[in-house]
C-alpha atoms as a PDB file:
ATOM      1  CA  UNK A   1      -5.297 -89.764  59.390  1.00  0.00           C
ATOM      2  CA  UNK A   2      -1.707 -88.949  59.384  1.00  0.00           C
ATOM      3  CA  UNK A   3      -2.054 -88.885  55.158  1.00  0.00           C
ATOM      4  CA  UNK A   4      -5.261 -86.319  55.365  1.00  0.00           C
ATOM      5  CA  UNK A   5      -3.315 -83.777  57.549  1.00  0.00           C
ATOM      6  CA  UNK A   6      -0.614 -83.019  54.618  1.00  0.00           C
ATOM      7  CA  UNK A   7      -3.674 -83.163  52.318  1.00  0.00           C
ATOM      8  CA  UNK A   8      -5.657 -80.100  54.282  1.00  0.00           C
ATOM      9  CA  UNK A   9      -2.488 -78.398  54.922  1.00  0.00           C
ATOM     10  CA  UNK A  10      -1.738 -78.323  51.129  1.00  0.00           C
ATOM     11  CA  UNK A  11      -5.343 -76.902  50.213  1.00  0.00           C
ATOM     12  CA  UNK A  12      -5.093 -74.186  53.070  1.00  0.00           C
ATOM     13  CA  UNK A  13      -1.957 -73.017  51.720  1.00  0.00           C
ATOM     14  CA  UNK A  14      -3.411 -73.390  48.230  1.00  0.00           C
ATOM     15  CA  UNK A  15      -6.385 -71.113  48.790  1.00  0.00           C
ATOM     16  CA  UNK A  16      -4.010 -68.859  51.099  1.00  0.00           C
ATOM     17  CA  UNK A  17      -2.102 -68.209  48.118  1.00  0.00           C
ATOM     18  CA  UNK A  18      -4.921 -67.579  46.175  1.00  0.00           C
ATOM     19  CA  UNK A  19      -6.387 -64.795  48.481  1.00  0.00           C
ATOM     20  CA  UNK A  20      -3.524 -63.112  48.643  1.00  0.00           C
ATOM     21  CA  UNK A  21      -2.856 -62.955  44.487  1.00  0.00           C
ATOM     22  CA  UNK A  22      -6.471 -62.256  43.747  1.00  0.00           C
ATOM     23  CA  UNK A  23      -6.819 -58.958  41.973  1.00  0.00           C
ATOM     24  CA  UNK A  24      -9.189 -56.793  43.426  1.00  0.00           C
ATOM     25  CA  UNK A  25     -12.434 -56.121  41.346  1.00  0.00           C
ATOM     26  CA  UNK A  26     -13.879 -52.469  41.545  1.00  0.00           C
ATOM     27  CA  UNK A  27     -16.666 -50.491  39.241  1.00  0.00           C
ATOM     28  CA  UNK A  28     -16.849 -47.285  37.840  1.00  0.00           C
ATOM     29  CA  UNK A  29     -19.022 -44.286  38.819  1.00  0.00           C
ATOM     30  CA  UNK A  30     -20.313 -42.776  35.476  1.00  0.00           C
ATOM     31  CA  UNK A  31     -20.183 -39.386  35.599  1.00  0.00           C
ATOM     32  CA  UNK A  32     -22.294 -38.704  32.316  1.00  0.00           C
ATOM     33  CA  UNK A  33     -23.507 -40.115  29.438  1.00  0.00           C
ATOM     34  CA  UNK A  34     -23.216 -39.038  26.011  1.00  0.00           C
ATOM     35  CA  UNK A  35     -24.347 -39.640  22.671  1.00  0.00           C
ATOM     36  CA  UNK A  36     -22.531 -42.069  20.195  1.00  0.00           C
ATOM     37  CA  UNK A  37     -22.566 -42.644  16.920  1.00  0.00           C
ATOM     38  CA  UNK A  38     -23.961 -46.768  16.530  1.00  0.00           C
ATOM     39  CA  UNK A  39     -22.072 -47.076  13.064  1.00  0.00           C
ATOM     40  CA  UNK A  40     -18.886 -46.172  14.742  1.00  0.00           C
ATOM     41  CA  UNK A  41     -16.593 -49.307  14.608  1.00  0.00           C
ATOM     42  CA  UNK A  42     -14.614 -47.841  17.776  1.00  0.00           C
ATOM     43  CA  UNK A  43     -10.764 -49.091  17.554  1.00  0.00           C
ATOM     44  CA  UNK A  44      -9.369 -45.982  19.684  1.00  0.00           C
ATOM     45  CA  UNK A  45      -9.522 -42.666  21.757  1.00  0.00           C
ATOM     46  CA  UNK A  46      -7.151 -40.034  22.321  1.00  0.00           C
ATOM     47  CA  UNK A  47      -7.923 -36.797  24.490  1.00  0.00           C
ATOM     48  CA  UNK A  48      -5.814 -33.597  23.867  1.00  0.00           C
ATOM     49  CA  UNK A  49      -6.506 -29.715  25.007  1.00  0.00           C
ATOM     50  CA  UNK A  50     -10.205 -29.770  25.412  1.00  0.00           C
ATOM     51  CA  UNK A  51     -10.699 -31.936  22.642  1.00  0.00           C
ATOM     52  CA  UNK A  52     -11.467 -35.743  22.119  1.00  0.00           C
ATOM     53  CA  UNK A  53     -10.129 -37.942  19.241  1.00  0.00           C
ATOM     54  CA  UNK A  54     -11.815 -40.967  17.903  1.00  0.00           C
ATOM     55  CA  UNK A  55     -10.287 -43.457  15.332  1.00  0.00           C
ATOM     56  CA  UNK A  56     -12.885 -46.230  13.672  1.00  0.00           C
ATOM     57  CA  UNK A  57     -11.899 -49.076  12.007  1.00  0.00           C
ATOM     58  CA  UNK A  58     -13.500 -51.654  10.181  1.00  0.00           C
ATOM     59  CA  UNK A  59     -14.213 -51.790   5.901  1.00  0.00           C
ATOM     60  CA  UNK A  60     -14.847 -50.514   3.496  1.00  0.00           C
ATOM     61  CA  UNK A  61     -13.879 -47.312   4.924  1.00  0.00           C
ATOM     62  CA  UNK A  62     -12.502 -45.905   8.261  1.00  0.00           C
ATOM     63  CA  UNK A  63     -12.361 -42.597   9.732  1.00  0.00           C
ATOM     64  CA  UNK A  64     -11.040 -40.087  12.377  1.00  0.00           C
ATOM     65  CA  UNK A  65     -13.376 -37.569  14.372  1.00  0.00           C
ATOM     66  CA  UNK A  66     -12.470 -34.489  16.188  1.00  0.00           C
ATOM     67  CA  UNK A  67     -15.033 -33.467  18.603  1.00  0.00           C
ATOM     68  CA  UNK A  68     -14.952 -30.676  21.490  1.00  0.00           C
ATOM     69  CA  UNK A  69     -15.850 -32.435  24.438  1.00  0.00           C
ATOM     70  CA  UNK A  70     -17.526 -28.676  26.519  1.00  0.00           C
ATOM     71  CA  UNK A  71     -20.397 -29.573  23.577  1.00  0.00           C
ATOM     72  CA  UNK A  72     -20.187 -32.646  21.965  1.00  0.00           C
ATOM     73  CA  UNK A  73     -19.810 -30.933  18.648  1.00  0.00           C
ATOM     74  CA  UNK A  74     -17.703 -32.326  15.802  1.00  0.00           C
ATOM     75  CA  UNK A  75     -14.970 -30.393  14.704  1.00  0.00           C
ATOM     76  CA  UNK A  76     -12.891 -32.271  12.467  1.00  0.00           C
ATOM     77  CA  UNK A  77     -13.980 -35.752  10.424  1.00  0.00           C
ATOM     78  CA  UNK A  78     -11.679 -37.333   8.031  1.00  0.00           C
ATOM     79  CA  UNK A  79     -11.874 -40.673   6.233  1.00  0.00           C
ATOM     80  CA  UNK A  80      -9.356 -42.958   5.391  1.00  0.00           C
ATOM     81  CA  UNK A  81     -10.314 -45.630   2.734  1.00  0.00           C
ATOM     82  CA  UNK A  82      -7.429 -47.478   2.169  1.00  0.00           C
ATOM     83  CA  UNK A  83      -6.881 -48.892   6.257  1.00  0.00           C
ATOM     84  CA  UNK A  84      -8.598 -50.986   8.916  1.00  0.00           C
ATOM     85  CA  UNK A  85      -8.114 -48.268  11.552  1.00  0.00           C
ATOM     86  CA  UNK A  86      -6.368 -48.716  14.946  1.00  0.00           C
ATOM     87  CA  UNK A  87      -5.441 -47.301  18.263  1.00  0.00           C
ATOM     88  CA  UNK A  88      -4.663 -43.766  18.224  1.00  0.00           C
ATOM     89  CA  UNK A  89      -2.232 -41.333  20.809  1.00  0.00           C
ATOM     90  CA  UNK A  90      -1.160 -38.012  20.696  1.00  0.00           C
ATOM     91  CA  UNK A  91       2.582 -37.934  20.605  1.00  0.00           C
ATOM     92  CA  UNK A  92       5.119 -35.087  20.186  1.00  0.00           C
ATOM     93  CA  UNK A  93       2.378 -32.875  19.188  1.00  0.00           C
ATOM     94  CA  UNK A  94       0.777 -34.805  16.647  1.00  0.00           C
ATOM     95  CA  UNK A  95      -1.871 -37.777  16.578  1.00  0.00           C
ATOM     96  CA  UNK A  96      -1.014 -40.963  15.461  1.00  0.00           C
ATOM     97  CA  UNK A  97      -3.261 -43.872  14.152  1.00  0.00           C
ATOM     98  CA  UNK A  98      -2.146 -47.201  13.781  1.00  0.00           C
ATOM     99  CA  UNK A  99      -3.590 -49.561  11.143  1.00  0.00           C
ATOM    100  CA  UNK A 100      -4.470 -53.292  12.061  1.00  0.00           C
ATOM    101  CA  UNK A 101      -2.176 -55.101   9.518  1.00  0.00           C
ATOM    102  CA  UNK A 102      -1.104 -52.856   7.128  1.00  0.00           C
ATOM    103  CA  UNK A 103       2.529 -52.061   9.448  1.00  0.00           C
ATOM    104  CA  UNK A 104       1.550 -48.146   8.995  1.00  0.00           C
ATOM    105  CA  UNK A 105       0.895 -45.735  11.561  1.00  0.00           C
ATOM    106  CA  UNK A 106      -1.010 -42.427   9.783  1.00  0.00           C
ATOM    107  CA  UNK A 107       0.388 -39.111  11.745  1.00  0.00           C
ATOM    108  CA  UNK A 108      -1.405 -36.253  11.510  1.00  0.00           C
ATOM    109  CA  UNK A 109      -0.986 -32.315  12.652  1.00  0.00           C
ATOM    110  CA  UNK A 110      -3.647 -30.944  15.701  1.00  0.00           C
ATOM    111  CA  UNK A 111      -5.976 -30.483  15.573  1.00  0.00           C
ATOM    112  CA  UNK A 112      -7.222 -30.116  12.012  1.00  0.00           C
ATOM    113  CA  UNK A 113      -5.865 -33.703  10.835  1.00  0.00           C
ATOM    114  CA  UNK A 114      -3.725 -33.173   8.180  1.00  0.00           C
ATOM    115  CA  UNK A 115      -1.573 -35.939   7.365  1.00  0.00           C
ATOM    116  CA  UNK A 116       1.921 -35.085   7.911  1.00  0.00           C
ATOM    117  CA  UNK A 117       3.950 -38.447   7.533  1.00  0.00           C
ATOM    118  CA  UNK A 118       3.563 -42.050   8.036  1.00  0.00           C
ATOM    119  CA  UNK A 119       5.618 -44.548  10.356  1.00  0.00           C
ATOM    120  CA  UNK A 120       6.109 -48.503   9.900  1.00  0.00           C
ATOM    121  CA  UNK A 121       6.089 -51.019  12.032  1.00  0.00           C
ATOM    122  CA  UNK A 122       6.457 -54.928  12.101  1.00  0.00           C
ATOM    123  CA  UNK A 123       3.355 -57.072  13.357  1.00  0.00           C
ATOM    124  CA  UNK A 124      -0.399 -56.204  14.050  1.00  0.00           C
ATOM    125  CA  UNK A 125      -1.316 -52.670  15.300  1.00  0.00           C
ATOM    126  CA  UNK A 126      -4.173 -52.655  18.074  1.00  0.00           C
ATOM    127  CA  UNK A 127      -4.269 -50.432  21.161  1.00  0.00           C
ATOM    128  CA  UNK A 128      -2.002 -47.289  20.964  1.00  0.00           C
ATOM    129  CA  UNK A 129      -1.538 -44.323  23.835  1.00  0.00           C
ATOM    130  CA  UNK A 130       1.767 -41.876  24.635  1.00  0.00           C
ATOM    131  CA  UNK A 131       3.455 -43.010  27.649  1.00  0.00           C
ATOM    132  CA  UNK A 132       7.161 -41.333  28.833  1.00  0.00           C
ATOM    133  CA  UNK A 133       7.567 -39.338  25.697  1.00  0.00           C
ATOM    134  CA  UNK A 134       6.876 -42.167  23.013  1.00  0.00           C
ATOM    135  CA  UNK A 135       3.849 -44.155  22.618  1.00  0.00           C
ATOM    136  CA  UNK A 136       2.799 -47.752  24.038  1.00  0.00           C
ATOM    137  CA  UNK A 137       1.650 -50.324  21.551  1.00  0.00           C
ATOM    138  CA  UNK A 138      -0.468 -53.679  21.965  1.00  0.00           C
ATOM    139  CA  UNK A 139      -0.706 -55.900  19.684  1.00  0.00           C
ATOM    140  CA  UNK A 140      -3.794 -58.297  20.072  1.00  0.00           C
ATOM    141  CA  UNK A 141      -1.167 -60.716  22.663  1.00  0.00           C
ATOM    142  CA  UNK A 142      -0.425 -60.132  25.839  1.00  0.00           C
ATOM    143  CA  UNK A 143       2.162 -58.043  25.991  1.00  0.00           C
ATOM    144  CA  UNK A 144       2.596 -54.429  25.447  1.00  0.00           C
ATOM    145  CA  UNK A 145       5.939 -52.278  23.817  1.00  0.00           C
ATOM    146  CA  UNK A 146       7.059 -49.188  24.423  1.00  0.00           C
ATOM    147  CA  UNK A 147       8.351 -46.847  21.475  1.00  0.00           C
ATOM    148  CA  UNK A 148       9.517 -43.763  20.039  1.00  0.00           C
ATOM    149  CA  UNK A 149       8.084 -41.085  18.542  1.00  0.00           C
ATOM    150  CA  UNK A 150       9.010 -43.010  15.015  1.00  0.00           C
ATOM    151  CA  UNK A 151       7.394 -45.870  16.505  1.00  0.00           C
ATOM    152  CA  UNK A 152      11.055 -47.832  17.182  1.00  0.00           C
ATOM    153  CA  UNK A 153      10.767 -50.384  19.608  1.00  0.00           C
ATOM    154  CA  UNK A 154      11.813 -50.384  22.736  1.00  0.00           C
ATOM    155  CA  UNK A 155      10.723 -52.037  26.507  1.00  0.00           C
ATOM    156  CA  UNK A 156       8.449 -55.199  25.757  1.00  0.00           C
ATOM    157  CA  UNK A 157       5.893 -55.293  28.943  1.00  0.00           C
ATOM    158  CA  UNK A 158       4.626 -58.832  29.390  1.00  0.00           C
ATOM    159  CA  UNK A 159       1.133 -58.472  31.323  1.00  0.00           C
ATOM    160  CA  UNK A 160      -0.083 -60.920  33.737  1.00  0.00           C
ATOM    161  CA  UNK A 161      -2.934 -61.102  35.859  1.00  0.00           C
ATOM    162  CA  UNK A 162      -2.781 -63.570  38.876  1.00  0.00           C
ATOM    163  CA  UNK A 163       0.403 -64.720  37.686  1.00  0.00           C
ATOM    164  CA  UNK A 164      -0.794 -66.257  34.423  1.00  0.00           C
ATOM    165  CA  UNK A 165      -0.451 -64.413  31.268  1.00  0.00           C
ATOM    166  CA  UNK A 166      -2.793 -62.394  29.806  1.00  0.00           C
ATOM    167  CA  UNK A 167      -3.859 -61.872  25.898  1.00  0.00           C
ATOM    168  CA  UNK A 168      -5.858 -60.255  23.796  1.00  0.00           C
ATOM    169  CA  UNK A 169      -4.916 -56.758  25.091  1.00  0.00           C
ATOM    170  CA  UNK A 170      -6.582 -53.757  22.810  1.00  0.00           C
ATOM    171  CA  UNK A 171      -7.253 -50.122  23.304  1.00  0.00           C
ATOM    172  CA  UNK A 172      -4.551 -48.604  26.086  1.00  0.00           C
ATOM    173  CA  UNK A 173      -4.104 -45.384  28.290  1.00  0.00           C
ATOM    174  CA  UNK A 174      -1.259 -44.742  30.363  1.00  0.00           C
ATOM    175  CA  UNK A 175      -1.796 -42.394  33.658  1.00  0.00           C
ATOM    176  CA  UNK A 176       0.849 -42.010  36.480  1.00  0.00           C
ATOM    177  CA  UNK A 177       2.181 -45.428  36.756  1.00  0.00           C
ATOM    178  CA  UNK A 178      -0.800 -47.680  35.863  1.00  0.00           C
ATOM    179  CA  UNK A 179      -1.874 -48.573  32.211  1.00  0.00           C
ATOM    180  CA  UNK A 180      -5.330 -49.248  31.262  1.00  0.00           C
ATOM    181  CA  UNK A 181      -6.473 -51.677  28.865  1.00  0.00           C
ATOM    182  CA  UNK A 182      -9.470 -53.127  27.345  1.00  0.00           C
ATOM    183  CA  UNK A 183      -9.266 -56.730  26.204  1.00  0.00           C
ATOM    184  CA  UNK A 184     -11.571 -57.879  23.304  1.00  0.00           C
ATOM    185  CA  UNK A 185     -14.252 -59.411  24.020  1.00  0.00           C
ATOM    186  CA  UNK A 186     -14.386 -58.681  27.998  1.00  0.00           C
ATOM    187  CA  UNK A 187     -16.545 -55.962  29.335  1.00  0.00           C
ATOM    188  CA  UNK A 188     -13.352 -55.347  32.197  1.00  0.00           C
ATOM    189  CA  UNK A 189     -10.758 -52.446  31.547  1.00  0.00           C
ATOM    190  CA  UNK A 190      -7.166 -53.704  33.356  1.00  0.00           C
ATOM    191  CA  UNK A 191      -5.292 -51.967  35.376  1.00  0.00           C
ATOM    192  CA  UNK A 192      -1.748 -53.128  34.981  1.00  0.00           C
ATOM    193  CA  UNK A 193       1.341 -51.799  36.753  1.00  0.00           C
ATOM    194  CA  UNK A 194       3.686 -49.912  34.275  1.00  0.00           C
ATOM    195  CA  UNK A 195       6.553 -51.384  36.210  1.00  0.00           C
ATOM    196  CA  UNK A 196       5.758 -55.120  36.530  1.00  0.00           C
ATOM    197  CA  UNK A 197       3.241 -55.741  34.686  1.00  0.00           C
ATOM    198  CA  UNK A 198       0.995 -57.330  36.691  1.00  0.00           C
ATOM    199  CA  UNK A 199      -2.319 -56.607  36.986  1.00  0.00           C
ATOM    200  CA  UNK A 200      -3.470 -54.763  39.656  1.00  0.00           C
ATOM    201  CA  UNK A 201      -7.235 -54.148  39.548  1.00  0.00           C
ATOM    202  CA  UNK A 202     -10.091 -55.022  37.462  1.00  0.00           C
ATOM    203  CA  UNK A 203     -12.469 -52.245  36.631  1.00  0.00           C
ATOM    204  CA  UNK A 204     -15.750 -53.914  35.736  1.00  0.00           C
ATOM    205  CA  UNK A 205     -17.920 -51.963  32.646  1.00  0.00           C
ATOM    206  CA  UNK A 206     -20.378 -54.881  32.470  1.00  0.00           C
ATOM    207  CA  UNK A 207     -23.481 -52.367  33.684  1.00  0.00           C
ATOM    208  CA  UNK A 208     -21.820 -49.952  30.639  1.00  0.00           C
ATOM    209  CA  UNK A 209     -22.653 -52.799  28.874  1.00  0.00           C
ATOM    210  CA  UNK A 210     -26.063 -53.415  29.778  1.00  0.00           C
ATOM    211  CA  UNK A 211     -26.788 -49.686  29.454  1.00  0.00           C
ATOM    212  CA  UNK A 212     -26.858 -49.834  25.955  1.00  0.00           C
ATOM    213  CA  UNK A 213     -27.747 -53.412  25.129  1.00  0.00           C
ATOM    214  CA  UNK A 214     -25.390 -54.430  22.014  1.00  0.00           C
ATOM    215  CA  UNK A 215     -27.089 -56.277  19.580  1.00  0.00           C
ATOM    216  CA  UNK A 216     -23.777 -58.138  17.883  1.00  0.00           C
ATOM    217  CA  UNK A 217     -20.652 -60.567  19.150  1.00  0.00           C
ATOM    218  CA  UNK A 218     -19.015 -57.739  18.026  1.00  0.00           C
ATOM    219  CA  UNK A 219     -20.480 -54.586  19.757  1.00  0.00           C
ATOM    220  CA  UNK A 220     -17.473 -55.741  22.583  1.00  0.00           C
ATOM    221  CA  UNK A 221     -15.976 -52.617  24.751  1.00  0.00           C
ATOM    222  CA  UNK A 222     -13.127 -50.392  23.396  1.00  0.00           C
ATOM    223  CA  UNK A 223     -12.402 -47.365  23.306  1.00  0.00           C
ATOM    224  CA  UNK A 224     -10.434 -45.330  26.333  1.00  0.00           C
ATOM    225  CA  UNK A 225      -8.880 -42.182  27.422  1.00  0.00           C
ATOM    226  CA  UNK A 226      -8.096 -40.041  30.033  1.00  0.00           C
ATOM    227  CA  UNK A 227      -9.085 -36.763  30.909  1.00  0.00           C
ATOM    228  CA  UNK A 228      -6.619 -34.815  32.687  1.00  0.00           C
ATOM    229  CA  UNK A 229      -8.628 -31.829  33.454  1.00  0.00           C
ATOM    230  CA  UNK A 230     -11.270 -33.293  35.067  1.00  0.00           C
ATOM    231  CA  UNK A 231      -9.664 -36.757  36.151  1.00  0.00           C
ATOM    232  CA  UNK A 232     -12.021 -38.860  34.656  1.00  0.00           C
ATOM    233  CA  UNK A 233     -11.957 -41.119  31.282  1.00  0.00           C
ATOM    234  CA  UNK A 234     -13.766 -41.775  28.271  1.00  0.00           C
ATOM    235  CA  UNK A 235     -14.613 -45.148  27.805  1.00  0.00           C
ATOM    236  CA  UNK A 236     -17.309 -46.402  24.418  1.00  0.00           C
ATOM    237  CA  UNK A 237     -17.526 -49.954  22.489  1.00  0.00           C
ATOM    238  CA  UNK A 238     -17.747 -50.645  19.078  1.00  0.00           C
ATOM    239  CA  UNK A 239     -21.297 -49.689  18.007  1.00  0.00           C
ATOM    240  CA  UNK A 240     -22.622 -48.591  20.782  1.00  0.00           C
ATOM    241  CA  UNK A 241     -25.546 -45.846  21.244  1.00  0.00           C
ATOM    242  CA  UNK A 242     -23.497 -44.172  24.215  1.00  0.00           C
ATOM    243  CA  UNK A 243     -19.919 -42.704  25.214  1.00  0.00           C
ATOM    244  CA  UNK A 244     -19.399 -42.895  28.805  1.00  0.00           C
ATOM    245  CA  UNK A 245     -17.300 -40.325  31.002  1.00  0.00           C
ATOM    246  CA  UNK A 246     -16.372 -42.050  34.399  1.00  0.00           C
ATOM    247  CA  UNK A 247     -14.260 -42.106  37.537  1.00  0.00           C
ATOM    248  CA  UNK A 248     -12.492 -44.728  38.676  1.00  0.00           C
ATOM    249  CA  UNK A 249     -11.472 -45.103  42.358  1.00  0.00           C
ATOM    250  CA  UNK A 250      -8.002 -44.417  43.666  1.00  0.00           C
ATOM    251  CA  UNK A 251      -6.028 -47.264  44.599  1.00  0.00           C
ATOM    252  CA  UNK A 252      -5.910 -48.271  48.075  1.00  0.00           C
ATOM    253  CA  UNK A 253      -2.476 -48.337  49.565  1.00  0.00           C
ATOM    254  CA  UNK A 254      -0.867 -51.685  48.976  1.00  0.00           C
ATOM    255  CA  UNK A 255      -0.493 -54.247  51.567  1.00  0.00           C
ATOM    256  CA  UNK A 256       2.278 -57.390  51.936  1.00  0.00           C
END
């Protein structure tokens, strides 16, 4: 008996310390639902003055779309031929799309899209949004790095989520102090603490999911950004028949 007590006492503790890490899993309320364009590869969305930004990736051809989000109507549409389209973020005025393995971020003038200049990078481009002046870059790993407005490196965040890391981080949005990121292939958006890191809710889209029933592997979630006027974000996938506006909860205050 006396070798059984340790035993229990070390799975108490265990699962103790596994209540207290767990992140806390919430869902969205959609607030409407909009129209989407099923051949749009999504890699990206930016939001700016009224006006939403999407960047599409996938060959033989990408694209970006302006679209004024009081009526859905397009406003802008450019293609861009000679990129696998990323992550875009409006930065210092200007919008800037990052291409997957090409090392080249496309910057372009609001809100008509004309190319101004182009920036270079080292590594994979994925998930983009501005964050504290600059811009904040995943990727495809688990971490996440802040940069300038010429796309110089800076902070590297490394995201975890119950202590373990994470990977696979894509599309981003920064708000207050939290970042937002999809992860391919998951139909969660995580909320990770600007400061730390660490993971600090899951937002489950899986009934986003449902909603519009994606026929392909690859029809995954992606695609967000936040709406500042209305406090609510923009969230699509790749391919899918919808584009969702939703709210997500306010944090509850923390507890030790």
């Amino acid at each position: 008996m006396s070798a059984i007590a340790p035993l229990k006492q070390a799975v108490k503790s265990t699962l103790s310390a596994v209540s207290r890490w767990r992140v806390p899993c919430i869902e969205p309320t959609i607030v409407r639902t909009l129209p989407h364009d099923r051949s749009a590869f999504t890699q990206g969305l930016a939001y700016h003055r009224g006006l939403l930004y999407e960047s599409c990736g996938r060959p033989p051809v990408s694209s970006l779309t302006c679209r004024r989000v009081a009526d859905w109507t397009v406003q802008h549409r450019i293609l861009i031929p000679e990129d696998f389209a990323e992550g875009i973020a409006v930065c210092d005025g200007r919008l800037y799309q990052l291409g997957w393995k090409s090392q080249t971020a496309r910057v372009f003038r609001l809100p008509d899209l004309q190319h101004v200049c182009e920036f270079h990078y080292r590594g994979e481009g994925w998930g983009l949004c501005s964050a504290n002046g600059g811009v904040l870059m995943s990727n495809g790993t688990g971490s996440l790095t802040f940069r300038d407005a010429a796309l110089c490196p800076g902070r590297t965040l490394r995201v975890t989520q119950n202590r373990l890391p994470t990977r696979r981080l894509n599309d981003l949005e920064f708000v207050d102090d939290s970042i937002y990121a999809n992860v391919l292939f998951r139909s969660e958006i995580l909320e990770i603490s600007a400061i730390s890191g660490r993971v600090t809710r899951i937002i489950d889209c899986s009934a986003l999911k449902a909603a519009v029933h994606p026929t392909d592997t690859e029809h995954v979630l992606n695609g967000i950004c936040y709406n500042p006027d209305e406090g609510t974000f923009f969230v699509t996938g790749k391919c899918w028949s919808l584009m969702f506006e939703i709210r997500i909860p306010s944090r509850q205050p923390l507890r030790d």
